[in-house]
N, C-alpha and C. Protein backbone atom coordinates (compact mmCIF):
# COMPACT_ATOMS: atom_id res chain seq x y z
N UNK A 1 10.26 33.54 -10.50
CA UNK A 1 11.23 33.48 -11.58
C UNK A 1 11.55 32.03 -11.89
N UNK A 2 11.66 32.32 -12.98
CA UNK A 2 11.81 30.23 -13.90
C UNK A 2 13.30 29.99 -13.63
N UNK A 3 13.96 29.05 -12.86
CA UNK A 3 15.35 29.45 -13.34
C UNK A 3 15.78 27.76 -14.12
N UNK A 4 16.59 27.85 -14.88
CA UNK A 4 17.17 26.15 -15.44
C UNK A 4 16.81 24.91 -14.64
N UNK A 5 17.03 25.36 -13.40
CA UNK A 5 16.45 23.94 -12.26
C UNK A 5 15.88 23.77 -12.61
N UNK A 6 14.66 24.19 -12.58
CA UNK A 6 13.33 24.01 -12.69
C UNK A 6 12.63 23.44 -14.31
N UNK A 7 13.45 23.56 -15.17
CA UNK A 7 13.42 23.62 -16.65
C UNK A 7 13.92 21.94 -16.30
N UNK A 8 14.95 21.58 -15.87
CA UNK A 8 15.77 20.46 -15.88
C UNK A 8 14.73 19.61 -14.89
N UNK A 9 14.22 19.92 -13.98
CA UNK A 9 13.59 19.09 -12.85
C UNK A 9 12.07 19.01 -14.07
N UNK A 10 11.54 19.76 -14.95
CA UNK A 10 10.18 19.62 -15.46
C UNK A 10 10.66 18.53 -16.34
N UNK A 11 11.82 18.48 -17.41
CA UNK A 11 12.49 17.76 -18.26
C UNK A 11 12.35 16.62 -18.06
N UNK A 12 12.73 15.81 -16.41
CA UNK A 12 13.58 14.94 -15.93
C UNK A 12 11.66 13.88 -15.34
N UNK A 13 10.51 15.07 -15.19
CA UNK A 13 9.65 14.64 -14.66
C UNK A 13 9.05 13.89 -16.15
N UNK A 14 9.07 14.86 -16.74
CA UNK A 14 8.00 14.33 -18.19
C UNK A 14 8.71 13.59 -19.06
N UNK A 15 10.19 13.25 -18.69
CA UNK A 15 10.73 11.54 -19.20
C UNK A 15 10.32 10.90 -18.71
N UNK A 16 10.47 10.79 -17.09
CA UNK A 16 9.94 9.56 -16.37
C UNK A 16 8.53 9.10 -16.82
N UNK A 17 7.50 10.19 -16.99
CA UNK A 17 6.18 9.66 -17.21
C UNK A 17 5.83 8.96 -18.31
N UNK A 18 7.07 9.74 -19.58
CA UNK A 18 6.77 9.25 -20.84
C UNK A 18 6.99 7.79 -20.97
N UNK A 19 8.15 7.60 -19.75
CA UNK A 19 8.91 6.57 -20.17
C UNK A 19 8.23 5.38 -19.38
N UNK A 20 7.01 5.54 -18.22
CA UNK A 20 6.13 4.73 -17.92
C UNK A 20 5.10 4.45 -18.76
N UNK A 21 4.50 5.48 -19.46
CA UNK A 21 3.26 5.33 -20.35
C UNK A 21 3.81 4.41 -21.27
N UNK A 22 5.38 4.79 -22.15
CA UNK A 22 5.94 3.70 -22.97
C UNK A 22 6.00 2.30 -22.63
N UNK A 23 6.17 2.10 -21.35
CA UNK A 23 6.11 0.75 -20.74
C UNK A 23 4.67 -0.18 -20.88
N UNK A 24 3.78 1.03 -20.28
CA UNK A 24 2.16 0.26 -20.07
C UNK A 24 2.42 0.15 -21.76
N UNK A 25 2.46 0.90 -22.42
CA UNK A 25 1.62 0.97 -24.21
C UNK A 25 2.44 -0.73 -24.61
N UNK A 26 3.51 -0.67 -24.21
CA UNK A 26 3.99 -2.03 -24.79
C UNK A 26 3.58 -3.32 -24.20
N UNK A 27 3.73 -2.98 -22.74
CA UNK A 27 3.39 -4.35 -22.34
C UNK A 27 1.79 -4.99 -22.61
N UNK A 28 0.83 -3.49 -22.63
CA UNK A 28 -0.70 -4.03 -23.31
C UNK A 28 -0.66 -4.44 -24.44
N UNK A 29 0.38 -3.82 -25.79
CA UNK A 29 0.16 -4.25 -26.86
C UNK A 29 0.61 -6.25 -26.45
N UNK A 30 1.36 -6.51 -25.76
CA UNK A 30 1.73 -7.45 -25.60
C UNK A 30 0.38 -8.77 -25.25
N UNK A 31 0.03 -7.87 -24.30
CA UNK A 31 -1.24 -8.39 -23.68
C UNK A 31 -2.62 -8.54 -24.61
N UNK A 32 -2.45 -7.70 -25.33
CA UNK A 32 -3.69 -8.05 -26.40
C UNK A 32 -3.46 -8.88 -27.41
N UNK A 33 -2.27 -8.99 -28.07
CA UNK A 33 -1.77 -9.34 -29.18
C UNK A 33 -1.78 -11.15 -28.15
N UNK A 34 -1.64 -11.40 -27.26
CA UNK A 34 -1.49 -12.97 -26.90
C UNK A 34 -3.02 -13.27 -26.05
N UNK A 35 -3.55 -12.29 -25.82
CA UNK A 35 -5.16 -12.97 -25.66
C UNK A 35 -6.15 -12.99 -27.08
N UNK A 36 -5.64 -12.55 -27.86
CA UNK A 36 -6.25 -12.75 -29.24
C UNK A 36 -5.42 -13.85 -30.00
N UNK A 37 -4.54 -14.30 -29.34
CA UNK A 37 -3.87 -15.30 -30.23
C UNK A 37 -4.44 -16.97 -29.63
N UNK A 38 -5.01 -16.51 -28.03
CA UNK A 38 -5.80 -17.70 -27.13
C UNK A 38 -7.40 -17.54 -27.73
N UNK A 39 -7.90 -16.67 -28.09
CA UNK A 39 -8.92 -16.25 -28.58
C UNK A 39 -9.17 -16.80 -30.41
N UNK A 40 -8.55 -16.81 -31.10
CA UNK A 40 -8.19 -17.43 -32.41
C UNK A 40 -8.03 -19.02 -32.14
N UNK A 41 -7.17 -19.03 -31.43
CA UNK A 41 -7.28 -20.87 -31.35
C UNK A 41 -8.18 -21.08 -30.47
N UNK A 42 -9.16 -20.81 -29.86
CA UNK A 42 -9.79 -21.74 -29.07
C UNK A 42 -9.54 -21.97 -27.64
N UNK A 43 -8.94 -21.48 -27.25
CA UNK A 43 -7.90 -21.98 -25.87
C UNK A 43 -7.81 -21.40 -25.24
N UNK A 44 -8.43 -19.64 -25.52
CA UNK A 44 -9.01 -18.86 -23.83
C UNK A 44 -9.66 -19.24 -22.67
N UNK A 45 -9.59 -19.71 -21.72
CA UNK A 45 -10.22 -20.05 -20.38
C UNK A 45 -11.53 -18.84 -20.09
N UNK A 46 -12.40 -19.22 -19.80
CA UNK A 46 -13.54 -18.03 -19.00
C UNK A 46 -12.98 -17.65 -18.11
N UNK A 47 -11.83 -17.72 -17.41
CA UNK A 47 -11.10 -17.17 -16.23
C UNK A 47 -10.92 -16.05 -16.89
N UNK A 48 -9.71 -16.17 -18.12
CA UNK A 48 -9.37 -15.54 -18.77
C UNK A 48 -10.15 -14.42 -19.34
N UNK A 49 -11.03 -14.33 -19.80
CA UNK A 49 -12.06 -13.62 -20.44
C UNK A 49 -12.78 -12.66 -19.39
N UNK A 50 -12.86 -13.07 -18.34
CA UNK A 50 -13.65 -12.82 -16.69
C UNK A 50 -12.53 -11.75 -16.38
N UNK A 51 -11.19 -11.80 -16.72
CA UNK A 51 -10.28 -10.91 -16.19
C UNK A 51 -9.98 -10.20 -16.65
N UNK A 52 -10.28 -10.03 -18.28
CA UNK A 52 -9.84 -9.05 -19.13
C UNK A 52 -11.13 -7.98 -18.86
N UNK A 53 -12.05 -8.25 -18.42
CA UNK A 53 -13.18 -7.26 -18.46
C UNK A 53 -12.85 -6.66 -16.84
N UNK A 54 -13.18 -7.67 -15.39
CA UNK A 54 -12.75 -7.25 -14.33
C UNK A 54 -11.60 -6.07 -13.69
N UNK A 55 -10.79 -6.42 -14.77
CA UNK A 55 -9.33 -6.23 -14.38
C UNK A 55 -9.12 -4.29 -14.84
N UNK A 56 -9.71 -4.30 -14.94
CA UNK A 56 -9.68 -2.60 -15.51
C UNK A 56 -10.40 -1.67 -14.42
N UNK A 57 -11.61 -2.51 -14.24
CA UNK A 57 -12.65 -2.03 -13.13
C UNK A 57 -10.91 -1.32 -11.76
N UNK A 58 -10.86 -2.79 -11.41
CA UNK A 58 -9.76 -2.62 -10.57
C UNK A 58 -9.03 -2.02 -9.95
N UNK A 59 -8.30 -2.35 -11.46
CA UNK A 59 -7.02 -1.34 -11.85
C UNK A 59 -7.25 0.60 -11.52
N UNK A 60 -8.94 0.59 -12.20
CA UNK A 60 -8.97 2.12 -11.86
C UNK A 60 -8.97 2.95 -10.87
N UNK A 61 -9.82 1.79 -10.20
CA UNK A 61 -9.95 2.26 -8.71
C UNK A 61 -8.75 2.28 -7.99
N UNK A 62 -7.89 1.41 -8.33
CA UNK A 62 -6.27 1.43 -7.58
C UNK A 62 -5.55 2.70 -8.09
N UNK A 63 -5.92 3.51 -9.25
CA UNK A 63 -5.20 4.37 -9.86
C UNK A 63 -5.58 5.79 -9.49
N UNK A 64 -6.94 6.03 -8.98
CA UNK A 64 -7.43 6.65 -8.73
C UNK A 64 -7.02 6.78 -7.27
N UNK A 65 -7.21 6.23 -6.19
CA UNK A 65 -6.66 5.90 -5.10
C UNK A 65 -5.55 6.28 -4.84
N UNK A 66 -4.44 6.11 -5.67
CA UNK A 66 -3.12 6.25 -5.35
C UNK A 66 -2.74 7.88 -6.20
N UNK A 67 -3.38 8.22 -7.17
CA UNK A 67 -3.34 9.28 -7.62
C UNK A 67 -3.79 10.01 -6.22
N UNK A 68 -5.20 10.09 -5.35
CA UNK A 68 -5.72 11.14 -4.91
C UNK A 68 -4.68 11.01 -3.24
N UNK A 69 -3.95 10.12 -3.06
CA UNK A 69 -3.00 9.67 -1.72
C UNK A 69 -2.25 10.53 -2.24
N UNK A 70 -1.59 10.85 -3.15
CA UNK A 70 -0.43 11.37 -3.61
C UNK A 70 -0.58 12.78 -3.50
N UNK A 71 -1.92 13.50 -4.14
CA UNK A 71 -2.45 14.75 -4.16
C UNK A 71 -2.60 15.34 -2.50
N UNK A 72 -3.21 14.37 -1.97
CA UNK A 72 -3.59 14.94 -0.69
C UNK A 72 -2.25 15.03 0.59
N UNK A 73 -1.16 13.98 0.00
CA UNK A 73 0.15 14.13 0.81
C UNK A 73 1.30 15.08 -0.21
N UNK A 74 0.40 16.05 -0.82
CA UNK A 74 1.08 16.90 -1.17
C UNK A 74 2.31 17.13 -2.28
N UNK A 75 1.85 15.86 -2.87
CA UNK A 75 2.60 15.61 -4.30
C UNK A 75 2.52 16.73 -5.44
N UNK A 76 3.63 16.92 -6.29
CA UNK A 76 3.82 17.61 -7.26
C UNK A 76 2.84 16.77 -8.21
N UNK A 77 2.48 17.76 -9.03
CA UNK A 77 1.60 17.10 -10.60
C UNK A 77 1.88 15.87 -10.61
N UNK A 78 3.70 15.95 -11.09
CA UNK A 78 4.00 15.04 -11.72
C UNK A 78 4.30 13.48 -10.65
N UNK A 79 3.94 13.69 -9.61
CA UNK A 79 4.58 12.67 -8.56
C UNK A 79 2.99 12.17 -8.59
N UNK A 80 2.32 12.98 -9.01
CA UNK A 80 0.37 12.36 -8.84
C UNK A 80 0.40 11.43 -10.31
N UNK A 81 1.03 12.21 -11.45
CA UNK A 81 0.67 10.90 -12.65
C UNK A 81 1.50 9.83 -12.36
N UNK A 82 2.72 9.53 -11.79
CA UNK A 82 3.18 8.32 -11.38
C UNK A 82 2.82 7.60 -10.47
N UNK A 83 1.77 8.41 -9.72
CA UNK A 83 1.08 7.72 -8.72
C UNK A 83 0.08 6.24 -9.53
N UNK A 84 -0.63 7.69 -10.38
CA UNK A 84 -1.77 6.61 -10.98
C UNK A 84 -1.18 6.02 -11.99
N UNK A 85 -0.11 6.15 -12.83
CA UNK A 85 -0.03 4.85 -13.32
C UNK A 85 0.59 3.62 -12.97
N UNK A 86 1.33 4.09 -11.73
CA UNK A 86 2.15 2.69 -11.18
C UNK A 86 0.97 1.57 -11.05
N UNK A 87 -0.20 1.60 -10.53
CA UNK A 87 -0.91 0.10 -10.41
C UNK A 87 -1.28 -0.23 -12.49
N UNK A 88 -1.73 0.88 -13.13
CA UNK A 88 -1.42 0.09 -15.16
C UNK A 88 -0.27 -0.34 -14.99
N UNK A 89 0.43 -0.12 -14.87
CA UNK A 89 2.10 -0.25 -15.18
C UNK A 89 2.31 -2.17 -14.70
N UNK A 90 2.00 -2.10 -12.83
CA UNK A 90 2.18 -2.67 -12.68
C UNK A 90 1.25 -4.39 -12.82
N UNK A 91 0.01 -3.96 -13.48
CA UNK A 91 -1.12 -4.69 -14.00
C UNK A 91 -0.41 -5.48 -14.84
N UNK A 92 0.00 -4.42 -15.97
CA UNK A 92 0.17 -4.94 -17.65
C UNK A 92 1.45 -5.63 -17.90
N UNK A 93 2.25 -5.75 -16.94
CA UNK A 93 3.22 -6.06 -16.04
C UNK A 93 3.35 -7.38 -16.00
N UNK A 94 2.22 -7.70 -14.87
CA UNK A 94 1.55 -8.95 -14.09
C UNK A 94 1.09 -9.81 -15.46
N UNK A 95 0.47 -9.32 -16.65
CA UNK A 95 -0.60 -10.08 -17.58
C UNK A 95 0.31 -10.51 -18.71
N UNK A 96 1.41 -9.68 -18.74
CA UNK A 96 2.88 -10.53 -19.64
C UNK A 96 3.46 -11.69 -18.96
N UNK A 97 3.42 -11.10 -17.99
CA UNK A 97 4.58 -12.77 -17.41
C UNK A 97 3.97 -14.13 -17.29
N UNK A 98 2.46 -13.70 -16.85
CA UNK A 98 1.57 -14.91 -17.09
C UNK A 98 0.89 -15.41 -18.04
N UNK A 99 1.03 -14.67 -18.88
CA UNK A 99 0.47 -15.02 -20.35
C UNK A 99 1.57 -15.54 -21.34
N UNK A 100 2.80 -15.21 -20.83
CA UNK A 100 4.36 -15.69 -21.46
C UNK A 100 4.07 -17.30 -21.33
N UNK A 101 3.72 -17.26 -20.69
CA UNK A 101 3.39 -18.89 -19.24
C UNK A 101 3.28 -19.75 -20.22
């Protein structure tokens, strides 16, 4: 039987997620919008360029990883998608503050 808890606890899960995915979507738009602005002038580093391709590889494998830790220690759905996006989250995160720089 469904009772309100459960309505309120599904509610309370699929804000949190929304409200991480909202985070990654901004902080990448952030992240693209200022490596195309180093990319237009001239002034991207091959570091730079080396990391935008690398950095996903990474990232997936960290997401994947922490998604299947989560599954196998018996996480709810929703405790598995916050699994995997905490390392995007915390990537796109990392590539604002240093690109603020």
């Amino acid at each position: 039987m469904f009772s309100l808890l459960d309505g309120l606890s599904l509610y309370q899960d699929a804000l949190k997620i929304g409200q991480l995915n909202l985070a990654i979507a901004v902080s990448a738009g952030e992240v693209i919008m200022r490596r195309n602005m180093l990319m237009v002038s001239g002034t991207i580093t091959s570091t730079e360029m080396s990391r935008m391709v690398t950095e996903k590889h990474e990232t997936f494998v960290k997401s994947v990883n922490a998604a299947a830790g989560a599954a196998l220690g018996g996480g709810s759905p929703a405790r598995i998608v916050e699994a995997a996006l905490a390392p995007v989250g915390r990537k796109t995160s990392a590539n604002v503050k240093r690109l603020r720089r």
